[in-house]
Protein backbone atom coordinates (compact mmCIF):
# COMPACT_ATOMS: atom_id res chain seq x y z
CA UNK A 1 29.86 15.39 8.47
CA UNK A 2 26.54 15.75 10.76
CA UNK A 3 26.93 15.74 14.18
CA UNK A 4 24.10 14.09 16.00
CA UNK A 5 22.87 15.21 19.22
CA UNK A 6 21.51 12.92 22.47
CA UNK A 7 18.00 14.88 22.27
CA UNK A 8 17.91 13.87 18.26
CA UNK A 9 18.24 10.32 19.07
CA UNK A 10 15.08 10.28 21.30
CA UNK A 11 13.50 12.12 19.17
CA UNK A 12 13.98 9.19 16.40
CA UNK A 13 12.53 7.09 18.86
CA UNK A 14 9.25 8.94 19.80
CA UNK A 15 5.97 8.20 17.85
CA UNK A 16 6.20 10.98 14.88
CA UNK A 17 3.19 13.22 15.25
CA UNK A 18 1.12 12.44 12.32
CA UNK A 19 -1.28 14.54 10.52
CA UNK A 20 -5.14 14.02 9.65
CA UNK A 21 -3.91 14.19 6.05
CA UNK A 22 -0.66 12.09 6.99
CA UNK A 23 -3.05 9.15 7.97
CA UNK A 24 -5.49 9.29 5.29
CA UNK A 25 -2.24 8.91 2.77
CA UNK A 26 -1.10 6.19 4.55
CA UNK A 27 -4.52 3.92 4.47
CA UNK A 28 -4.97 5.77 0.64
CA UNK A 29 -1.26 3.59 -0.56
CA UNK A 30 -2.33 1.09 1.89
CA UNK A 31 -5.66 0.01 0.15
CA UNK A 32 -4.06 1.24 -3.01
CA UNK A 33 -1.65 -1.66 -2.65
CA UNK A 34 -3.94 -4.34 -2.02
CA UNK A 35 -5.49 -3.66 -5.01
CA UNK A 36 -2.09 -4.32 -6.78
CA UNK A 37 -1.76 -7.18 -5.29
CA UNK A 38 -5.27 -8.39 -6.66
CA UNK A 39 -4.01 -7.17 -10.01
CA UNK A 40 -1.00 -9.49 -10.22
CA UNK A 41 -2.56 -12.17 -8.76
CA UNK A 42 -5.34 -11.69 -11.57
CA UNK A 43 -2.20 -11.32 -14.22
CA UNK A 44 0.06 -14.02 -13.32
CA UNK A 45 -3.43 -17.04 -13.05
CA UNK A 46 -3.87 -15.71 -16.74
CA UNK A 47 -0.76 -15.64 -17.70
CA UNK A 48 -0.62 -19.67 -17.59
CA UNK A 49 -3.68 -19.60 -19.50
CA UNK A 50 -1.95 -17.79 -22.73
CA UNK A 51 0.07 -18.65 -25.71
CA UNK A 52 2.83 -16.34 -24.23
CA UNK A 53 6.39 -17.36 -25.75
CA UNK A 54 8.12 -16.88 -21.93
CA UNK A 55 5.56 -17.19 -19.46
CA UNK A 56 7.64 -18.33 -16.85
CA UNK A 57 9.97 -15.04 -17.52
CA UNK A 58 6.63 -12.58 -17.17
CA UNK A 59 5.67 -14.77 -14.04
CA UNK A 60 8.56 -14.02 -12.28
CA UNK A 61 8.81 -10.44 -12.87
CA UNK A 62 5.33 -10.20 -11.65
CA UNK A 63 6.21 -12.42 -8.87
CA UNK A 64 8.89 -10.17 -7.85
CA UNK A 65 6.43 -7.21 -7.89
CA UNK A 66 4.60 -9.41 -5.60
CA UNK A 67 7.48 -9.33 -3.17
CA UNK A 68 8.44 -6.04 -3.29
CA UNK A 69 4.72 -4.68 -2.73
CA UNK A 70 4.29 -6.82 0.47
CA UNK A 71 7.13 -5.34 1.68
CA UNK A 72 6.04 -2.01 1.23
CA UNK A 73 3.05 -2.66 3.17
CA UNK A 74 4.63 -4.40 6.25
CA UNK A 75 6.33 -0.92 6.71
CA UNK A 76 2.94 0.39 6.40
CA UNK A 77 1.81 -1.82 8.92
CA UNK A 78 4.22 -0.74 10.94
CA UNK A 79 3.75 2.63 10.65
CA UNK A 80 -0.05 1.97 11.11
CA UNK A 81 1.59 1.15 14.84
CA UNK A 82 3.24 4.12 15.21
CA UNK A 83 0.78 6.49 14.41
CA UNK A 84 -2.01 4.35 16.54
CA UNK A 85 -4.20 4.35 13.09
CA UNK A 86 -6.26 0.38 13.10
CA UNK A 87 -8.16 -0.69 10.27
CA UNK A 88 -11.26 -2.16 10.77
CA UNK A 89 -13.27 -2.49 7.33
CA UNK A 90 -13.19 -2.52 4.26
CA UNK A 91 -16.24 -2.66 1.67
CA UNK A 92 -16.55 -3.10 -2.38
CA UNK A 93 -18.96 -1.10 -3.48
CA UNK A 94 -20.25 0.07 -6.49
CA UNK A 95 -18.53 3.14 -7.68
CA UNK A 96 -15.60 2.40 -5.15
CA UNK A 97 -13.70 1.12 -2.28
CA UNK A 98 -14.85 2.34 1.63
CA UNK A 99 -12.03 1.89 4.52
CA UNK A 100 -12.99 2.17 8.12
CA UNK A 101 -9.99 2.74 10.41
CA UNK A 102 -9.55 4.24 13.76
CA UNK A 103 -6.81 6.78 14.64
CA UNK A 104 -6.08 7.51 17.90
CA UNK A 105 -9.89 7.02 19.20
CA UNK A 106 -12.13 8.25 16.80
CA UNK A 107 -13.14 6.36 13.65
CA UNK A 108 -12.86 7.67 10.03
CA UNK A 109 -14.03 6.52 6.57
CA UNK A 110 -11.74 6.84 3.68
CA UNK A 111 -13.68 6.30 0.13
CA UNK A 112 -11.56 5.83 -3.38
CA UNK A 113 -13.55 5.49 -6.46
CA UNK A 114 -12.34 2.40 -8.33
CA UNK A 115 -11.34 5.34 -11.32
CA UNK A 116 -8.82 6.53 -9.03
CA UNK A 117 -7.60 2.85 -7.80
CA UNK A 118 -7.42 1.53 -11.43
CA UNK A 119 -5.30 4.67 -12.39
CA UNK A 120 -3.19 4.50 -9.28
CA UNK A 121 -2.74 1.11 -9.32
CA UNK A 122 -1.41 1.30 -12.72
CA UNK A 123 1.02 3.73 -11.84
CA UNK A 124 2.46 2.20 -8.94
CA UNK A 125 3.02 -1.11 -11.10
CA UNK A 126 4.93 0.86 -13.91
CA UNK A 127 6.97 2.29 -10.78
CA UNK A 128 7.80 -1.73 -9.45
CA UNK A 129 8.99 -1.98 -13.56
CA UNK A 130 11.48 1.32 -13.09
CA UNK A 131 12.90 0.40 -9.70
């Protein structure tokens, strides 16, 4: 059994001290999943369009996905809060996706190629199907 300590408790409660690479992960899976969410909203339009035996089966698993991915990115949000990181921007272009945020006073670019977003977005979906 842990025993818990009065300093560890307002510790819990402090901002956690985030890192420059910290922060760029968190607007990285942050932009990552509104890409999913693109994706299944893409996949579950077409899906009414198709000759699919049990659409309204597929729909709901993707539906779910839905669900669970806006979840994950209110607690992004709110870590976006803690760490004082606030995201300004975002632009499609070309060869990829450019995010302007600003953490704690100075602004910062983060730029994913849509390679990497396609792949990762892929990923994370087959990791929705697991869970």
């Amino acid at each position: 059994m842990a025993i818990r300590y009065a300093d560890e408790q307002v510790r819990e409660r402090e901002a956690p001290a985030y890192s420059a690479e910290d922060e760029t992960t968190l607007v990285q899976r942050y932009v990552l999943l509104g890409i999913v969410m693109l994706v299944l909203d893409h996949d579950i339009r077409v899906m009414g369009t198709g000759s699919i035996k049990l659409p309204r089966l597929y729909e709901s698993l993707l539906r779910g996905i839905q669900d669970r991915v806006l979840l994950e990115q209110a607690a992004l949000r709110m870590q976006f809060r803690k760490a004082g990181i606030k995201l300004t921007g975002e632009r499609r272009l070309k060869e990829g996706m450019e995010t302007v945020y600003i953490c704690r006073g100075s602004t910062k670019r983060c730029y994913l190629p849509w390679s990497y977003l396609k792949a990762e977005s892929e990923q994370a979906i087959k990791q929705y199907f697991k869970s």
